[in-house]
PDB file of N, CA and C in Angstrom:
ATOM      1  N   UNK A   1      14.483  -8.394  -4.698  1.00  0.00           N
ATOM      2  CA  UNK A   1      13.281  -8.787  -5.401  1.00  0.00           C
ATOM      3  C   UNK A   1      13.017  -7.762  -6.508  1.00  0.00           C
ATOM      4  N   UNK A   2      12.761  -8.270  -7.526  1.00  0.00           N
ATOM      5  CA  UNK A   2      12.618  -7.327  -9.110  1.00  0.00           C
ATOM      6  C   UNK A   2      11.174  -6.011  -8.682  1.00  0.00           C
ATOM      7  N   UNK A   3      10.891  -5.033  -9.116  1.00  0.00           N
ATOM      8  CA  UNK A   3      10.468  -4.542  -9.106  1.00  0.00           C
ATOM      9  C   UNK A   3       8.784  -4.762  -9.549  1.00  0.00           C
ATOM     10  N   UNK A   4       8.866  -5.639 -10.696  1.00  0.00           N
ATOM     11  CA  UNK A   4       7.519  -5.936 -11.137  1.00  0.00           C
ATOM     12  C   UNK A   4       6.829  -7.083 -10.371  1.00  0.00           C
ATOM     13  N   UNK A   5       7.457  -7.266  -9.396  1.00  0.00           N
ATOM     14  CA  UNK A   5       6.756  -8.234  -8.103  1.00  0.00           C
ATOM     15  C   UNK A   5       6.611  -7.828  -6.888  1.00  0.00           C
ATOM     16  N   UNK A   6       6.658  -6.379  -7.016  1.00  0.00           N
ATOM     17  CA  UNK A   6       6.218  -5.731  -5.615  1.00  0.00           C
ATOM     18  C   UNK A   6       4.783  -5.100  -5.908  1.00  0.00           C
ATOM     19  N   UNK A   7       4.167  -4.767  -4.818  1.00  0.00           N
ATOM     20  CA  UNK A   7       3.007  -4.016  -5.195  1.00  0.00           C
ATOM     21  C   UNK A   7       3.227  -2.195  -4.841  1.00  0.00           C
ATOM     22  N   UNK A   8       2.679  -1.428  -5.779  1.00  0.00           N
ATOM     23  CA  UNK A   8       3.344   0.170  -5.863  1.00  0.00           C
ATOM     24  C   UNK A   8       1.828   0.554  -5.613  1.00  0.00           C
ATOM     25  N   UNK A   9       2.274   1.374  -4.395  1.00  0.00           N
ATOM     26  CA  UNK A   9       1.054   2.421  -4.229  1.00  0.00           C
ATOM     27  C   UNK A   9       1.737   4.232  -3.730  1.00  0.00           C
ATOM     28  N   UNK A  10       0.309   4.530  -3.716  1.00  0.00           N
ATOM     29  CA  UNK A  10       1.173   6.062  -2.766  1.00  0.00           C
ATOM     30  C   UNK A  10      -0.433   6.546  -2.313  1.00  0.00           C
ATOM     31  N   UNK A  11       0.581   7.402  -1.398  1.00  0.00           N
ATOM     32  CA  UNK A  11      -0.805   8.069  -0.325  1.00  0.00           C
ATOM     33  C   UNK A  11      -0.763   9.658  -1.011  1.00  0.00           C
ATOM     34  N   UNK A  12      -2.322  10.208  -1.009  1.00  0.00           N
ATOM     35  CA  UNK A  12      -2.542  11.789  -1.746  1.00  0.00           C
ATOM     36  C   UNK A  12      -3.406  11.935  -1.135  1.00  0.00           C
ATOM     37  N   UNK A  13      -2.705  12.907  -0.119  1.00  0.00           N
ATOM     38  CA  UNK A  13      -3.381  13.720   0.930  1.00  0.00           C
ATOM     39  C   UNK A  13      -4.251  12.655   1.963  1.00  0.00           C
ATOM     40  N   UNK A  14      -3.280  11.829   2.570  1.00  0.00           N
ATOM     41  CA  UNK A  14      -3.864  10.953   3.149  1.00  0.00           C
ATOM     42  C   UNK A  14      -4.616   9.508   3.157  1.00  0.00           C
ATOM     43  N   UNK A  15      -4.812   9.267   1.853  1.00  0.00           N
ATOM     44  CA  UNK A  15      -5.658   8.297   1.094  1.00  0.00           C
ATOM     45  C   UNK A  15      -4.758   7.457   0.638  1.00  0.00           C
ATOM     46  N   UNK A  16      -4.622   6.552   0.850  1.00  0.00           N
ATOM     47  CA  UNK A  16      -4.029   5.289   0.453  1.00  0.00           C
ATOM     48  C   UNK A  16      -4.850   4.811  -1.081  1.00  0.00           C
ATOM     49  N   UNK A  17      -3.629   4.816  -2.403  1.00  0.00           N
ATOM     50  CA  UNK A  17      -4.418   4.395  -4.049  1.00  0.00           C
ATOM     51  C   UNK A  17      -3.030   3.570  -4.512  1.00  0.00           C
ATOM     52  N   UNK A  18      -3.775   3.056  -5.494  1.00  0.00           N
ATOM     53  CA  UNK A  18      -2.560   2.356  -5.924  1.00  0.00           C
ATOM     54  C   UNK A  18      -1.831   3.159  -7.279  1.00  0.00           C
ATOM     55  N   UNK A  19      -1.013   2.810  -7.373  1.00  0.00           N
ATOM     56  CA  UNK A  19       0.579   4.119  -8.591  1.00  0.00           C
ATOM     57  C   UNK A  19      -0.139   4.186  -9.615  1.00  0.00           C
ATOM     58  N   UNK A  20      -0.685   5.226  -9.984  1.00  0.00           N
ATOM     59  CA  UNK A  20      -1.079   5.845 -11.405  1.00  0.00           C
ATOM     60  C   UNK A  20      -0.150   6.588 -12.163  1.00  0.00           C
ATOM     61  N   UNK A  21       0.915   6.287 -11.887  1.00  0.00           N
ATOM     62  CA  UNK A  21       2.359   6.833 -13.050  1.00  0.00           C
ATOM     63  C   UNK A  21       2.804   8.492 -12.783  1.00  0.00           C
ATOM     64  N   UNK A  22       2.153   9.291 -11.700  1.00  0.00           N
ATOM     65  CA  UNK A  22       2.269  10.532 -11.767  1.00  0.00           C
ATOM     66  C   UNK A  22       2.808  10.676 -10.078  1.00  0.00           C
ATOM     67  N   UNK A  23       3.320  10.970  -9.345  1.00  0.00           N
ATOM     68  CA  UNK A  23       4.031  11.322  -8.130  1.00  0.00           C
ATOM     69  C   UNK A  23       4.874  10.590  -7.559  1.00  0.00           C
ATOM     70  N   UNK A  24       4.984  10.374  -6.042  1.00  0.00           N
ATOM     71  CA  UNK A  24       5.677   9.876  -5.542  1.00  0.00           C
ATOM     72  C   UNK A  24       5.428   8.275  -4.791  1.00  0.00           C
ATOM     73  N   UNK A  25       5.959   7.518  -4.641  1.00  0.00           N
ATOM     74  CA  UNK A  25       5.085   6.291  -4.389  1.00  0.00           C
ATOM     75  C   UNK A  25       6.237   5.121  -3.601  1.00  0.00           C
ATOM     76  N   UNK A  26       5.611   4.374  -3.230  1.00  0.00           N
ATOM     77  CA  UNK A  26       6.135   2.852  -2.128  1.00  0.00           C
ATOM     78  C   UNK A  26       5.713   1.352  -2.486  1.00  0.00           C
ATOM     79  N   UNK A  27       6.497   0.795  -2.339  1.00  0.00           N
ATOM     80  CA  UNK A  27       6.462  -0.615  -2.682  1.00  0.00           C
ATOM     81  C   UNK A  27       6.680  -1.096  -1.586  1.00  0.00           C
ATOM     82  N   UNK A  28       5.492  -2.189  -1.913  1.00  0.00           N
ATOM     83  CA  UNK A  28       5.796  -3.059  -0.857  1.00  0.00           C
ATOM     84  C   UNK A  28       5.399  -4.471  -1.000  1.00  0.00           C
ATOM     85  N   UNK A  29       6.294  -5.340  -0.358  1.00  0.00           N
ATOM     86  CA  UNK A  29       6.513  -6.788  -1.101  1.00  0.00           C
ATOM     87  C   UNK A  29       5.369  -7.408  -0.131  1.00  0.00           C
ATOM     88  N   UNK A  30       5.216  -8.761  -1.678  1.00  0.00           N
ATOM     89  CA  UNK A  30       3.826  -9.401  -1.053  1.00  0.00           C
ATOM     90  C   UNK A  30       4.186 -10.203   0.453  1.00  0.00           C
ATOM     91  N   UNK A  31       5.346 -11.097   0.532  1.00  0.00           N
ATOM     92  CA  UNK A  31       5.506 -11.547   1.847  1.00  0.00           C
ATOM     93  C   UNK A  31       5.258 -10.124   2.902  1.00  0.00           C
ATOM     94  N   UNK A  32       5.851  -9.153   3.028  1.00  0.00           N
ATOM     95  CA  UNK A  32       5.787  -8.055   4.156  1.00  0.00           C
ATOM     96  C   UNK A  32       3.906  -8.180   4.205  1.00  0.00           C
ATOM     97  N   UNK A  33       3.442  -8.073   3.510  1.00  0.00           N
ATOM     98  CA  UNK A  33       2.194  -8.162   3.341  1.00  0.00           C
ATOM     99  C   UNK A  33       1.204  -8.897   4.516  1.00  0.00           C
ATOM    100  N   UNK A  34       1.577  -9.860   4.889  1.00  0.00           N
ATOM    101  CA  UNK A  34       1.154 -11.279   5.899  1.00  0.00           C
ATOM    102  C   UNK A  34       1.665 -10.493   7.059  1.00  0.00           C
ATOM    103  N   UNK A  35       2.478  -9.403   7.605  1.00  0.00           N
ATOM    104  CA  UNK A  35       3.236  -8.980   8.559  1.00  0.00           C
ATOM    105  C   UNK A  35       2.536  -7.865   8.775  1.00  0.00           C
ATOM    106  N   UNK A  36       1.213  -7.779   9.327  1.00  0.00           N
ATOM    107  CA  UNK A  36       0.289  -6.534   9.829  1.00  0.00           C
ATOM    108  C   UNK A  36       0.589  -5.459  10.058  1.00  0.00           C
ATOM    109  N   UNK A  37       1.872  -5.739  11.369  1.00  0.00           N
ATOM    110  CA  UNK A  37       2.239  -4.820  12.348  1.00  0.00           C
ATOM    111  C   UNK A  37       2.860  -3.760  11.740  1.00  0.00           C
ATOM    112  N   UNK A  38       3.996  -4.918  10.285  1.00  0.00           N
ATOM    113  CA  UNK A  38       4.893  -3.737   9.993  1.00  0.00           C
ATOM    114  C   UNK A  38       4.283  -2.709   8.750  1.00  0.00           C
ATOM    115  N   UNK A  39       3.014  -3.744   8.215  1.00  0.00           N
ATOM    116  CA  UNK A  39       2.558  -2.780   6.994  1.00  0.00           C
ATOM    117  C   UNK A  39       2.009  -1.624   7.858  1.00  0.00           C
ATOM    118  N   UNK A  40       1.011  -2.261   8.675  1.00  0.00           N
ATOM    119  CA  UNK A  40       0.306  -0.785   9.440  1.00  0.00           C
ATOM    120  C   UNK A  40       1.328   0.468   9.603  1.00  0.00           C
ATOM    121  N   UNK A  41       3.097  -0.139   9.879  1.00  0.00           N
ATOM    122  CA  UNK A  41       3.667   1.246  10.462  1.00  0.00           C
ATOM    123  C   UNK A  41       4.237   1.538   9.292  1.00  0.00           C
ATOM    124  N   UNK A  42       4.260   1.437   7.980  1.00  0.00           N
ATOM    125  CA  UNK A  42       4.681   1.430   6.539  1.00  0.00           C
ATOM    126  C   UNK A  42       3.786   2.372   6.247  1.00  0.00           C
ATOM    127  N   UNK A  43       2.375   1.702   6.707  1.00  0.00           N
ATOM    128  CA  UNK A  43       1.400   2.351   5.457  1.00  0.00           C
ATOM    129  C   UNK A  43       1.422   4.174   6.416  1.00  0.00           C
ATOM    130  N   UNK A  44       1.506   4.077   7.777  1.00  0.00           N
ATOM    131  CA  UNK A  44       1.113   5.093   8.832  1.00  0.00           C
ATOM    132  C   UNK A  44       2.271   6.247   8.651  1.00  0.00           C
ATOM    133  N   UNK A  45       3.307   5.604   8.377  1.00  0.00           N
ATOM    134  CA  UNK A  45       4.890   6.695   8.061  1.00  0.00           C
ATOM    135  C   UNK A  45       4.497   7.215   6.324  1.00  0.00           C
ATOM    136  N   UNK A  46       4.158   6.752   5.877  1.00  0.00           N
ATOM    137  CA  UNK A  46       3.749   7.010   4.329  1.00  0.00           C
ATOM    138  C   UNK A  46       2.836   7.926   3.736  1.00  0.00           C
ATOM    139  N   UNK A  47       1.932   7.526   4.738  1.00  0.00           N
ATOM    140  CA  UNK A  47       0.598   8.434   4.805  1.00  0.00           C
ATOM    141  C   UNK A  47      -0.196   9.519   5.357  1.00  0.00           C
ATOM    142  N   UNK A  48       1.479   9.497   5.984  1.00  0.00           N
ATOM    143  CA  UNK A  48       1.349  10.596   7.550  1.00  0.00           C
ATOM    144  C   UNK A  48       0.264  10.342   8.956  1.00  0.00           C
ATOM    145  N   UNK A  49       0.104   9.528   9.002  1.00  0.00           N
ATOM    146  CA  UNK A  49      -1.018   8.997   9.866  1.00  0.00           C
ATOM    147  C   UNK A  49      -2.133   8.489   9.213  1.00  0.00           C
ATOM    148  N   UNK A  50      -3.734   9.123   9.835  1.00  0.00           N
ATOM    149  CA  UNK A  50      -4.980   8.880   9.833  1.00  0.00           C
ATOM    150  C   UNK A  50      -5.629   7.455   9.972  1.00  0.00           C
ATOM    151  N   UNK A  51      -6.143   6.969   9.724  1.00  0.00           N
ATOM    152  CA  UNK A  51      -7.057   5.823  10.306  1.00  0.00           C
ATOM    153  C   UNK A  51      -6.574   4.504   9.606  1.00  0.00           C
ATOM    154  N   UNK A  52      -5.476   3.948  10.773  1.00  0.00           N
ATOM    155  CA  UNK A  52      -5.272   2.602  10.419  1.00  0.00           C
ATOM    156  C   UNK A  52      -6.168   1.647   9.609  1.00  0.00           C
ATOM    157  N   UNK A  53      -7.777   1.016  10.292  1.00  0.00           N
ATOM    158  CA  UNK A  53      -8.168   0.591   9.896  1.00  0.00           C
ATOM    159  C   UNK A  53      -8.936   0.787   8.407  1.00  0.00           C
ATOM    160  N   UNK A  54      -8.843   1.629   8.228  1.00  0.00           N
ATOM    161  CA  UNK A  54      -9.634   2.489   6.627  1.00  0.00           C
ATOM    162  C   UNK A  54      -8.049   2.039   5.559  1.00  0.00           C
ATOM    163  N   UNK A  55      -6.832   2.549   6.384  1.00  0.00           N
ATOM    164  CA  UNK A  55      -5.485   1.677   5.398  1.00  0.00           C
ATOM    165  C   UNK A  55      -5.412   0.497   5.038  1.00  0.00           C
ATOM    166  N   UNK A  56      -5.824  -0.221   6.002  1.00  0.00           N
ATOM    167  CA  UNK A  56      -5.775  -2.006   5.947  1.00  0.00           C
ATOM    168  C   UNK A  56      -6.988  -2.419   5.240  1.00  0.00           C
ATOM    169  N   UNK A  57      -8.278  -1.615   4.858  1.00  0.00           N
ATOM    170  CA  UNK A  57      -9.138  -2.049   4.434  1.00  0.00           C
ATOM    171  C   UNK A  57      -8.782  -1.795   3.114  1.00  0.00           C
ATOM    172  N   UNK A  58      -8.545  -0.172   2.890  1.00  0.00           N
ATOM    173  CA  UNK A  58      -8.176  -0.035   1.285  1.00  0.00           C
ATOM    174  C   UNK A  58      -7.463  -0.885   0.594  1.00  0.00           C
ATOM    175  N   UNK A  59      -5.805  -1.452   1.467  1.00  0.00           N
ATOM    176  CA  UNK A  59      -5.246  -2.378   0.986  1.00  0.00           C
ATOM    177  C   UNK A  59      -5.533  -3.358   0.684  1.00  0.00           C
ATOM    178  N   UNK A  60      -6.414  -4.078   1.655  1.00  0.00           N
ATOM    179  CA  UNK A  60      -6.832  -5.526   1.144  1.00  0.00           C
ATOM    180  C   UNK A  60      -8.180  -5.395  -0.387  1.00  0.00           C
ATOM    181  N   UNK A  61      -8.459  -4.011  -0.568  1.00  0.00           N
ATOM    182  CA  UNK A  61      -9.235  -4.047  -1.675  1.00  0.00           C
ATOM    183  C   UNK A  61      -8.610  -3.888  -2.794  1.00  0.00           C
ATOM    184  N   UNK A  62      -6.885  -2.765  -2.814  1.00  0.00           N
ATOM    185  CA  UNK A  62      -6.044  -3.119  -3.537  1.00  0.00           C
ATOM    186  C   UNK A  62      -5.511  -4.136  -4.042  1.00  0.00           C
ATOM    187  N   UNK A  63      -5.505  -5.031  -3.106  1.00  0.00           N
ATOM    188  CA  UNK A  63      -4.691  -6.227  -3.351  1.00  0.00           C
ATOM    189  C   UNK A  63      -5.613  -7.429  -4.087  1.00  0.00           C
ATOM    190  N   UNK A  64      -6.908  -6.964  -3.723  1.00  0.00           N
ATOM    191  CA  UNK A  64      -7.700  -7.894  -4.388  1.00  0.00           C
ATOM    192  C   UNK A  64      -7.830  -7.479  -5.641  1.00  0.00           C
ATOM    193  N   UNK A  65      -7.958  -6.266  -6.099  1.00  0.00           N
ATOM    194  CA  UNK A  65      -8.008  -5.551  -7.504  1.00  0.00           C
ATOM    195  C   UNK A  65      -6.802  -6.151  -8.019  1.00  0.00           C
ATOM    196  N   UNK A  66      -5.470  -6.010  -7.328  1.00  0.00           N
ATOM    197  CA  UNK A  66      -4.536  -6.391  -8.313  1.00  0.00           C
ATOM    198  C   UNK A  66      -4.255  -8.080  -8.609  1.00  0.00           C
ATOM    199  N   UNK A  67      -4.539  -8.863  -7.998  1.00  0.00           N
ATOM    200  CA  UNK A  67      -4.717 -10.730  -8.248  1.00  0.00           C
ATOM    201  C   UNK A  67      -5.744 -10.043  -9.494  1.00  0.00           C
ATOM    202  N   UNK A  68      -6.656  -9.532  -9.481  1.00  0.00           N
ATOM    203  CA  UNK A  68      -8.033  -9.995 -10.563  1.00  0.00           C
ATOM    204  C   UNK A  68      -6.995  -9.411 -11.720  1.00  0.00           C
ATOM    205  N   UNK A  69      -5.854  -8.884 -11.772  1.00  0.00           N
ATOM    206  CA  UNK A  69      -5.697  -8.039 -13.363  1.00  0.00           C
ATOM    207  C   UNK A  69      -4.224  -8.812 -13.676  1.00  0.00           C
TER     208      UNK A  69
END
């Protein structure tokens, strides 16, 4: 899958944001997306832990930011 159809984020210092062009960062495709279990252990290996539910919330506010643009 091409690159400009994944969604790019990265975690700084724990915080799940979406790629502002400066560090290190993860993609992850919109189907994996619908697949809870495996984003939760994506977003949890990425981010080094901390609070699942605060990840899944940020994301779904990511994801809504990125449909609106």
């Amino acid at each position: 899958m091409p690159q400009f159809n994944l969604l790019r984020l990265r975690c700084i210092d724990g915080e799940l944001t979406p790629f502002n062009g400066v560090g290190r960062s993860f993609y992850l495709c919109h189907d994996c997306l619908k697949e809870d279990k495996k984003v939760i252990r994506a977003l949890m290996r990425q981010c080094r832990g901390g609070d699942k539910d605060k990840h899944m919330n940020t994301l779904k506010e990511i994801i809504t930011d990125d449909r609106k643009s």
